[in-house]
PDB file of N, CA and C in Angstrom:
ATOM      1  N   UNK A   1      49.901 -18.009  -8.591  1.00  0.00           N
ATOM      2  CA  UNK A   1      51.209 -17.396  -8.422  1.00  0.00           C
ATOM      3  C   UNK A   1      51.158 -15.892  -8.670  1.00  0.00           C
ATOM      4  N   UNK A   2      50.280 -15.657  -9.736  1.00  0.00           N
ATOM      5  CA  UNK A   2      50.335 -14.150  -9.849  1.00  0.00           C
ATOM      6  C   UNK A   2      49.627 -13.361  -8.963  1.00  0.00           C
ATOM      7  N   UNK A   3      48.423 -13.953  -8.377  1.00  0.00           N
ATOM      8  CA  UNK A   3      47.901 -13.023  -7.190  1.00  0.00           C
ATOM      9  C   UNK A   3      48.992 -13.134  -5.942  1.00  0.00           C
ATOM     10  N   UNK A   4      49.851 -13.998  -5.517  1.00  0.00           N
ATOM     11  CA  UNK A   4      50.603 -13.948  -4.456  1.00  0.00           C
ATOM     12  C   UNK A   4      51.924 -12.777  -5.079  1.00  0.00           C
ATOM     13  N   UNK A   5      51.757 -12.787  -6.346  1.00  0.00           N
ATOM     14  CA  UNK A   5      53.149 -12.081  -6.248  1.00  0.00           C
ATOM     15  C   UNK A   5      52.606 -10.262  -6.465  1.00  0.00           C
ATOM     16  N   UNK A   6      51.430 -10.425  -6.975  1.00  0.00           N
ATOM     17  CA  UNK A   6      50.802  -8.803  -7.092  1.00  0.00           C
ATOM     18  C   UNK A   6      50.513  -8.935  -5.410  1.00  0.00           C
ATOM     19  N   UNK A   7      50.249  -9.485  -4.354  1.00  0.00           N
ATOM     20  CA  UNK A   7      49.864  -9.274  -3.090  1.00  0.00           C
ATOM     21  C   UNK A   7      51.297  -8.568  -2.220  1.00  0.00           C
ATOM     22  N   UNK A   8      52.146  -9.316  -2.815  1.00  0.00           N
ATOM     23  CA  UNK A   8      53.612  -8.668  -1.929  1.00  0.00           C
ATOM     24  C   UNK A   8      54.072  -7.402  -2.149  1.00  0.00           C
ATOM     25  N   UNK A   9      53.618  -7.332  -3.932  1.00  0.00           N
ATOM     26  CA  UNK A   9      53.434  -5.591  -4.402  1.00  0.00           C
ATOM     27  C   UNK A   9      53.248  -4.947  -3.802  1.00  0.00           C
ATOM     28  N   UNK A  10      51.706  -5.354  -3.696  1.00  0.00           N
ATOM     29  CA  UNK A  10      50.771  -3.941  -2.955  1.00  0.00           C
ATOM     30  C   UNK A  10      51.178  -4.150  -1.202  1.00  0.00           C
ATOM     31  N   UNK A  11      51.469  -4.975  -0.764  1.00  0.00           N
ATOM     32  CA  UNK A  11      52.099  -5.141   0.592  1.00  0.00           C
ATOM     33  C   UNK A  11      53.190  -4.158   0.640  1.00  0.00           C
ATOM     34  N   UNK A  12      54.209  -4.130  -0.179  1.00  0.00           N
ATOM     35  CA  UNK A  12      55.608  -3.777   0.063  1.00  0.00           C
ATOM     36  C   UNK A  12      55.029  -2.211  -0.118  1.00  0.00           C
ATOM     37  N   UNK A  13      54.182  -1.785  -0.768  1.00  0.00           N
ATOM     38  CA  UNK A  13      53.901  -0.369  -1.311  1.00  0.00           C
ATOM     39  C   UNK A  13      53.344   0.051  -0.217  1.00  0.00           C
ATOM     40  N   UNK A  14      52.238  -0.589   0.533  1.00  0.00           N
ATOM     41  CA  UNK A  14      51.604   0.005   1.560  1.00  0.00           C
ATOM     42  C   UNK A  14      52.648   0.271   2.429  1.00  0.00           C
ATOM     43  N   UNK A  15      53.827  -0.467   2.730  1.00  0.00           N
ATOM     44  CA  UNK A  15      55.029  -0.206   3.753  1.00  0.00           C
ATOM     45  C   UNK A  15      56.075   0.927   3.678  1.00  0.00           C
ATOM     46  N   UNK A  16      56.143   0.874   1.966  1.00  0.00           N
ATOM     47  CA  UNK A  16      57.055   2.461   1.495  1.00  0.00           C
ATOM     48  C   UNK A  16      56.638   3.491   1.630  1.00  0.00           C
ATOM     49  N   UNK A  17      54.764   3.489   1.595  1.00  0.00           N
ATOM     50  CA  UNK A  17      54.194   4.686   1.666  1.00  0.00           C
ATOM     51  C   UNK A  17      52.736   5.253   2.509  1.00  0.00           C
ATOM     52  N   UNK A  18      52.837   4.057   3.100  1.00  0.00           N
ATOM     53  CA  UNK A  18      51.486   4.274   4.471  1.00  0.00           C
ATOM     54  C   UNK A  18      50.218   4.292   4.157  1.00  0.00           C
ATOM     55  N   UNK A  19      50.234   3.858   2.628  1.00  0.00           N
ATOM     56  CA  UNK A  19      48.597   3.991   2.236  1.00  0.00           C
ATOM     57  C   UNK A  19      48.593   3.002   1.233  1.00  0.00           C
ATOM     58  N   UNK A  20      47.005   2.442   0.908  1.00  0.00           N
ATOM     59  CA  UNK A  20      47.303   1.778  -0.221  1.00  0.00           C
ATOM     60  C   UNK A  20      47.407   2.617  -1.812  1.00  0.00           C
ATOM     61  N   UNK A  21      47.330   1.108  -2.655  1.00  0.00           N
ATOM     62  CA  UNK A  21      47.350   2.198  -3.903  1.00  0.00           C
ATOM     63  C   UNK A  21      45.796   2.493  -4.576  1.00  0.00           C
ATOM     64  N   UNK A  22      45.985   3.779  -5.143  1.00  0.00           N
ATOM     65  CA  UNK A  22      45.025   3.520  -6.411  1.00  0.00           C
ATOM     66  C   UNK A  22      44.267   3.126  -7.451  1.00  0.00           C
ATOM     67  N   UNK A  23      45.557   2.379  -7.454  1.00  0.00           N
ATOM     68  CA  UNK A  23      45.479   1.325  -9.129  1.00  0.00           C
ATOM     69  C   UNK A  23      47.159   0.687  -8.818  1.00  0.00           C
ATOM     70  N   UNK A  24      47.080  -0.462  -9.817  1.00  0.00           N
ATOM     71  CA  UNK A  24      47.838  -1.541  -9.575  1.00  0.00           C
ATOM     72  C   UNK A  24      49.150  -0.403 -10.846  1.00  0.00           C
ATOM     73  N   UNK A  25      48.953   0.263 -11.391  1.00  0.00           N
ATOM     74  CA  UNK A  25      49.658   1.045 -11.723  1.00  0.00           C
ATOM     75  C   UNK A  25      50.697   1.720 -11.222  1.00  0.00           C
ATOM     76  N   UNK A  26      50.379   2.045  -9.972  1.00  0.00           N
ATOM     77  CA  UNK A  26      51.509   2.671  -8.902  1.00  0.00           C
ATOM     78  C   UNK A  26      52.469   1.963  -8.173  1.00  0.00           C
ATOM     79  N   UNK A  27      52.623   0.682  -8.259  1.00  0.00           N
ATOM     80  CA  UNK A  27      53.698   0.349  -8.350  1.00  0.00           C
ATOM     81  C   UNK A  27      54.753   0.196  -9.714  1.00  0.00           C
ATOM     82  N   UNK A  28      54.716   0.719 -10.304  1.00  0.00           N
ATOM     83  CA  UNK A  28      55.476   0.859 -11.165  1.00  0.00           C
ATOM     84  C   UNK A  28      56.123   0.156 -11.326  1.00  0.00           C
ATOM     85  N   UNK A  29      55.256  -1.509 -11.430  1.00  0.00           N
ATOM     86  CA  UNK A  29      56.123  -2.449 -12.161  1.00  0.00           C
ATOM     87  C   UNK A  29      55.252  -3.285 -13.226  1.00  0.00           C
ATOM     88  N   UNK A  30      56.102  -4.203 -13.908  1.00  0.00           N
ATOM     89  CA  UNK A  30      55.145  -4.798 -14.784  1.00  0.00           C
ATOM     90  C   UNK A  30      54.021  -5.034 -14.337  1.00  0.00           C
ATOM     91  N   UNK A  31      53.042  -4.945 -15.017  1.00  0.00           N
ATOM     92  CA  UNK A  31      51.149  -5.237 -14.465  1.00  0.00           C
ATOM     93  C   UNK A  31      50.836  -6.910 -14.680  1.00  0.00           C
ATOM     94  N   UNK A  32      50.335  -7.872 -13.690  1.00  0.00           N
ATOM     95  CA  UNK A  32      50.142  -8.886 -13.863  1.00  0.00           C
ATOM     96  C   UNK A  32      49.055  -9.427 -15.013  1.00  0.00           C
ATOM     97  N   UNK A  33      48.882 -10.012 -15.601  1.00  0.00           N
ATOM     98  CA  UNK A  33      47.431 -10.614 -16.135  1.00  0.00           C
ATOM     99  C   UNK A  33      46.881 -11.577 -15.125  1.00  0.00           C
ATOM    100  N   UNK A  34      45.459 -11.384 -15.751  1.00  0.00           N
ATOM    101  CA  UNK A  34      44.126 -12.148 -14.865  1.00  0.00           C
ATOM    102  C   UNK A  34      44.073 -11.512 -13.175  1.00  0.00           C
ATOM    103  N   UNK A  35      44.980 -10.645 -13.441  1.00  0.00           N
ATOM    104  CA  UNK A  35      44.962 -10.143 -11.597  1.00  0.00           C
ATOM    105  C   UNK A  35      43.960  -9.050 -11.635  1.00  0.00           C
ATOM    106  N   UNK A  36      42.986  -8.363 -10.461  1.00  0.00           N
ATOM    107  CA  UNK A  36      41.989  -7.578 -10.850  1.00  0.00           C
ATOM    108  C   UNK A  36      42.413  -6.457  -9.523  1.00  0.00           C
ATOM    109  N   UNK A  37      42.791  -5.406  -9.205  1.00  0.00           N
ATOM    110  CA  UNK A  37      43.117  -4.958  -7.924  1.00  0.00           C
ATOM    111  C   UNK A  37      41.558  -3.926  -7.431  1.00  0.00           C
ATOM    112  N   UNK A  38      40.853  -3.804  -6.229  1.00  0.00           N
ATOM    113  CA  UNK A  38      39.954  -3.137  -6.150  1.00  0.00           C
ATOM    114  C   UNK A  38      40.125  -2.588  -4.625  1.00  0.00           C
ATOM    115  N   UNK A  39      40.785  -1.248  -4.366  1.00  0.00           N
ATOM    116  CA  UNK A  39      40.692  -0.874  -2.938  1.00  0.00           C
ATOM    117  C   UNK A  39      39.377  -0.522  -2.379  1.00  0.00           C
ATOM    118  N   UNK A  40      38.841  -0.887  -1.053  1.00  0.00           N
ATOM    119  CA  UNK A  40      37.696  -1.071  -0.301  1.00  0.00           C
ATOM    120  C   UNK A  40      38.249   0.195   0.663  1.00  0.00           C
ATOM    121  N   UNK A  41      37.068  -0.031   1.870  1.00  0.00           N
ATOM    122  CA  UNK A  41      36.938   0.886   2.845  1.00  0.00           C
ATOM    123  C   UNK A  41      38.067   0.486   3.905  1.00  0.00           C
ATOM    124  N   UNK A  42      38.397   0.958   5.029  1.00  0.00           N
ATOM    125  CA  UNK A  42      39.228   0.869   5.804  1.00  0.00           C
ATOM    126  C   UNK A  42      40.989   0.367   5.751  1.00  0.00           C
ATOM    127  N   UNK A  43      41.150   0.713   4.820  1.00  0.00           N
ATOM    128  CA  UNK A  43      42.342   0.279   4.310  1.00  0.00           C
ATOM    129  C   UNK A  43      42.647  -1.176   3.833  1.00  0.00           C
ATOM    130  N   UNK A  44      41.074  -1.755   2.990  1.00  0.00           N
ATOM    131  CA  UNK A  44      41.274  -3.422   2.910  1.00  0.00           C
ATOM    132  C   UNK A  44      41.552  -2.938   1.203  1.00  0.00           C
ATOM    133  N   UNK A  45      41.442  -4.143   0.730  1.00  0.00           N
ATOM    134  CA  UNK A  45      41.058  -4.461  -0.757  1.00  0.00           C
ATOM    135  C   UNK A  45      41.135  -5.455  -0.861  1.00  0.00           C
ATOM    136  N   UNK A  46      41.035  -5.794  -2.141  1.00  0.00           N
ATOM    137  CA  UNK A  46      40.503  -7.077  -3.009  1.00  0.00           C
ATOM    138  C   UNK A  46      40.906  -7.536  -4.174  1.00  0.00           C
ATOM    139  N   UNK A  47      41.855  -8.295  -4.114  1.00  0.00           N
ATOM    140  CA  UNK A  47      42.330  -8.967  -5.427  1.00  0.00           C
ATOM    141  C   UNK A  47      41.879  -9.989  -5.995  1.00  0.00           C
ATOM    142  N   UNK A  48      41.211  -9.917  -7.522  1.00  0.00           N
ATOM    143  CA  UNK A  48      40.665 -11.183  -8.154  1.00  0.00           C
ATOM    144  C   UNK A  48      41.393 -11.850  -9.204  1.00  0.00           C
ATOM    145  N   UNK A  49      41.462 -13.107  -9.106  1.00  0.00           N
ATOM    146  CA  UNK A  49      42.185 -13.757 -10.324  1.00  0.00           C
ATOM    147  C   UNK A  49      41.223 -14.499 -10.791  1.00  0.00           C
ATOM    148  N   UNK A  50      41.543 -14.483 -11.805  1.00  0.00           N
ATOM    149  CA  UNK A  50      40.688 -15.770 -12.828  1.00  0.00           C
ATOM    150  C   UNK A  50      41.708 -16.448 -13.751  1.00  0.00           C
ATOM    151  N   UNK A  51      41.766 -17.962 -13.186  1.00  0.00           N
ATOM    152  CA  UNK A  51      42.666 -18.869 -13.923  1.00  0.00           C
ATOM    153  C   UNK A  51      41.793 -20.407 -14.463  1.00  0.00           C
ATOM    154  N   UNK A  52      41.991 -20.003 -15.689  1.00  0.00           N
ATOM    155  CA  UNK A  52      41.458 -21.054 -17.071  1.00  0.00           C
ATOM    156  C   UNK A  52      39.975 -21.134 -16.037  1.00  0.00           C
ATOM    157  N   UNK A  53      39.234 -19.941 -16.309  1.00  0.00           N
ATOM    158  CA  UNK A  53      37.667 -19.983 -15.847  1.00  0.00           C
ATOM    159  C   UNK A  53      37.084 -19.993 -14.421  1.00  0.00           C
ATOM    160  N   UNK A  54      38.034 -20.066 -13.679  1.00  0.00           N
ATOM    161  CA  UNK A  54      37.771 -20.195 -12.480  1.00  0.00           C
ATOM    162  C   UNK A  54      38.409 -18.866 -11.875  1.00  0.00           C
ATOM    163  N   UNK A  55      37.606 -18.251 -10.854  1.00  0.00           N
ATOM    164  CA  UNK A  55      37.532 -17.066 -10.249  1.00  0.00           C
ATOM    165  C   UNK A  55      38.309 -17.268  -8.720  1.00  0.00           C
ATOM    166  N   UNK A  56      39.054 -16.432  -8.523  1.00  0.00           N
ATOM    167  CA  UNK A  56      39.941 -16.439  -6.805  1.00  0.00           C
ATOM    168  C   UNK A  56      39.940 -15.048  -6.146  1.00  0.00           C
ATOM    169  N   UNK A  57      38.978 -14.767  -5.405  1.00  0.00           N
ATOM    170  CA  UNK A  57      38.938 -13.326  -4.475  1.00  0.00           C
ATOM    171  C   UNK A  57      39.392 -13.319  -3.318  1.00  0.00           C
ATOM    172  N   UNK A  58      40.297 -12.705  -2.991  1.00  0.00           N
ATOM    173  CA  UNK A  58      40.799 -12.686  -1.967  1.00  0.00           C
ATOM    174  C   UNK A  58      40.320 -11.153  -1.079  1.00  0.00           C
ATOM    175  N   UNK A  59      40.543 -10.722   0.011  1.00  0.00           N
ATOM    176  CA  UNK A  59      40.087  -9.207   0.774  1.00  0.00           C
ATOM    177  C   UNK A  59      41.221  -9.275   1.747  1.00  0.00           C
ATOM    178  N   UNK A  60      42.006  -8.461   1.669  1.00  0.00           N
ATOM    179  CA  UNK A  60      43.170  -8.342   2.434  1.00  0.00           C
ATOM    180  C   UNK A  60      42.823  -8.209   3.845  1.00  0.00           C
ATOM    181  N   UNK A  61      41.600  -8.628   4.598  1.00  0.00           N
ATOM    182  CA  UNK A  61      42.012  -8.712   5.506  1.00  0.00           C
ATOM    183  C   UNK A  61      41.510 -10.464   6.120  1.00  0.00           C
ATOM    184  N   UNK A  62      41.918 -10.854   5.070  1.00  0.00           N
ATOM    185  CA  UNK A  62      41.891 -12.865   5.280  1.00  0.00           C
ATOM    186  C   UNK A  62      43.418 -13.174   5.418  1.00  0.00           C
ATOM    187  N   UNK A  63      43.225 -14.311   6.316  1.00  0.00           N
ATOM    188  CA  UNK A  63      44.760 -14.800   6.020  1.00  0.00           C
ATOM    189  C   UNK A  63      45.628 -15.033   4.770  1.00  0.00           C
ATOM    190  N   UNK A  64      46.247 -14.950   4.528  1.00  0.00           N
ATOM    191  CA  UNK A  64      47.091 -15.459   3.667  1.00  0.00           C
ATOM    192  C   UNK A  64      47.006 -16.920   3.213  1.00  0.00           C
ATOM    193  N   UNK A  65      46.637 -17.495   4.009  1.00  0.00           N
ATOM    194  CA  UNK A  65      46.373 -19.063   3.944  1.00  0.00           C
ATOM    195  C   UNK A  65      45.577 -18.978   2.909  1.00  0.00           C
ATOM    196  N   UNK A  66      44.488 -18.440   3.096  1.00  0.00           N
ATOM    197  CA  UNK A  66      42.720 -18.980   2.277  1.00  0.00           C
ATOM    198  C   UNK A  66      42.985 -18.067   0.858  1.00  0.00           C
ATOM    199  N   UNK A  67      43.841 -17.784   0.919  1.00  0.00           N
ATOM    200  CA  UNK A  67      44.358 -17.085  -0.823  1.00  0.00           C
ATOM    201  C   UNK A  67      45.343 -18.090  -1.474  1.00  0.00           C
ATOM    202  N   UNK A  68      45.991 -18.856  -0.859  1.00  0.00           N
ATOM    203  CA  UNK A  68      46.788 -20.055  -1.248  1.00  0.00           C
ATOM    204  C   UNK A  68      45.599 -20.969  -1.107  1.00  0.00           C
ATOM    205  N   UNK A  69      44.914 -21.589  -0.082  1.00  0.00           N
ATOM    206  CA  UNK A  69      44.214 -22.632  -0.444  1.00  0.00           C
ATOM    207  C   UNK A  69      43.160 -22.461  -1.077  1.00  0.00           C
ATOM    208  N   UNK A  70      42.281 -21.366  -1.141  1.00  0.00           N
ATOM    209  CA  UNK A  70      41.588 -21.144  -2.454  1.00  0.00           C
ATOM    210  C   UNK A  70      41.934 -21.651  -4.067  1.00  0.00           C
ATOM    211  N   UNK A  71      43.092 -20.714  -4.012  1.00  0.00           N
ATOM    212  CA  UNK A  71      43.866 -20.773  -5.533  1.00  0.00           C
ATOM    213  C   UNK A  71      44.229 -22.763  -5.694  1.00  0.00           C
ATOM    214  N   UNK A  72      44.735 -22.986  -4.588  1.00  0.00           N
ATOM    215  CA  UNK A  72      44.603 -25.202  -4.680  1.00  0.00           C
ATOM    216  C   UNK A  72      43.657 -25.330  -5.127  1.00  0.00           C
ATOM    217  N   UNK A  73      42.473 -24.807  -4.426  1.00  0.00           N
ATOM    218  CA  UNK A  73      40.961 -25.474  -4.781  1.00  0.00           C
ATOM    219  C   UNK A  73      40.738 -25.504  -6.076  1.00  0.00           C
ATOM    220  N   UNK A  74      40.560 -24.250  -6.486  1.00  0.00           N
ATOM    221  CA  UNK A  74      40.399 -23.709  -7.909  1.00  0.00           C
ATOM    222  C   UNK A  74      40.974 -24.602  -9.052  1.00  0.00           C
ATOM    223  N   UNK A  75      42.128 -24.734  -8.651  1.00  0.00           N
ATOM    224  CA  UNK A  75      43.181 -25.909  -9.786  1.00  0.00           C
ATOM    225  C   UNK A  75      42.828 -26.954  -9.597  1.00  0.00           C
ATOM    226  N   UNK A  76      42.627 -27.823  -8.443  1.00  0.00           N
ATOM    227  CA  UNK A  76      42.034 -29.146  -8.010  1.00  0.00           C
ATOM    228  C   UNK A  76      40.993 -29.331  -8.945  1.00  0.00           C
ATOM    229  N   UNK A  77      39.869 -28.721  -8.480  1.00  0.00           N
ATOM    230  CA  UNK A  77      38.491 -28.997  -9.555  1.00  0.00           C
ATOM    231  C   UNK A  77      38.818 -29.283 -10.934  1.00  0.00           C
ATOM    232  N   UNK A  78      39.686 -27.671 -11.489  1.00  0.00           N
ATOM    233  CA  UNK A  78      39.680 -28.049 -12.767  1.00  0.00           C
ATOM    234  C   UNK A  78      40.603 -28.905 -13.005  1.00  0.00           C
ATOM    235  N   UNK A  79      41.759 -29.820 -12.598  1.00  0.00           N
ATOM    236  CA  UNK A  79      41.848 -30.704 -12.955  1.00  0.00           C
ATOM    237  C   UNK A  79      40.844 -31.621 -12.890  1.00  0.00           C
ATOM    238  N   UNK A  80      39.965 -31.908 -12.211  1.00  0.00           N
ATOM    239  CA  UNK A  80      38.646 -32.779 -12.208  1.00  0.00           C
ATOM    240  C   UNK A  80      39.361 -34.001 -10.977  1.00  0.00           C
ATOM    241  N   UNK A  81      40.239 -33.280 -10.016  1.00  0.00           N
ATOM    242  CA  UNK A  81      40.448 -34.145  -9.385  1.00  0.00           C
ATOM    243  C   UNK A  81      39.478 -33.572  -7.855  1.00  0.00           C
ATOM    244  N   UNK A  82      38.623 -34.447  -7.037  1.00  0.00           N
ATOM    245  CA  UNK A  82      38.081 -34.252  -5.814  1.00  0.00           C
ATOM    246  C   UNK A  82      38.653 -33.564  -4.696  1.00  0.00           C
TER     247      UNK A  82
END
């Protein structure tokens, strides 16, 4: 939940201001935990979460899907369900 909701952040910011950000700082709102923000080349980046040990990277230029079904996966396992 927290990488989808830091993703609409930095979405809505790139739209107010035509670029990405710096640091997850510039939006000037509360800062998520376990969220990791890292801007790349061509206007991508990369958000990492880590929830109860398990790691979720996303690169903004994947669907949206495989950042939701990732983050399922991730919880699936550690429940220890297949």
């Amino acid at each position: 939940m927290e990488m989808s909701a830091q993703l609409a952040r930095i979405q809505r910011f790139v739209r107010d201001n035509g670029r990405l950000l710096d640091s997850l700082q510039e939006t000037e709102e509360e800062l998520l935990t376990g969220v990791e923000y890292v801007p790349l080349a061509d206007s991508t980046f990369r958000l990492r979460g880590i929830i109860r040990g398990g790691v979720i990277d996303y690169v903004s230029s994947q669907p949206v899907e495989e950042l939701r079904q990732d983050a399922v996966n991730v919880v699936t396992l550690q429940r220890g369900t297949p």
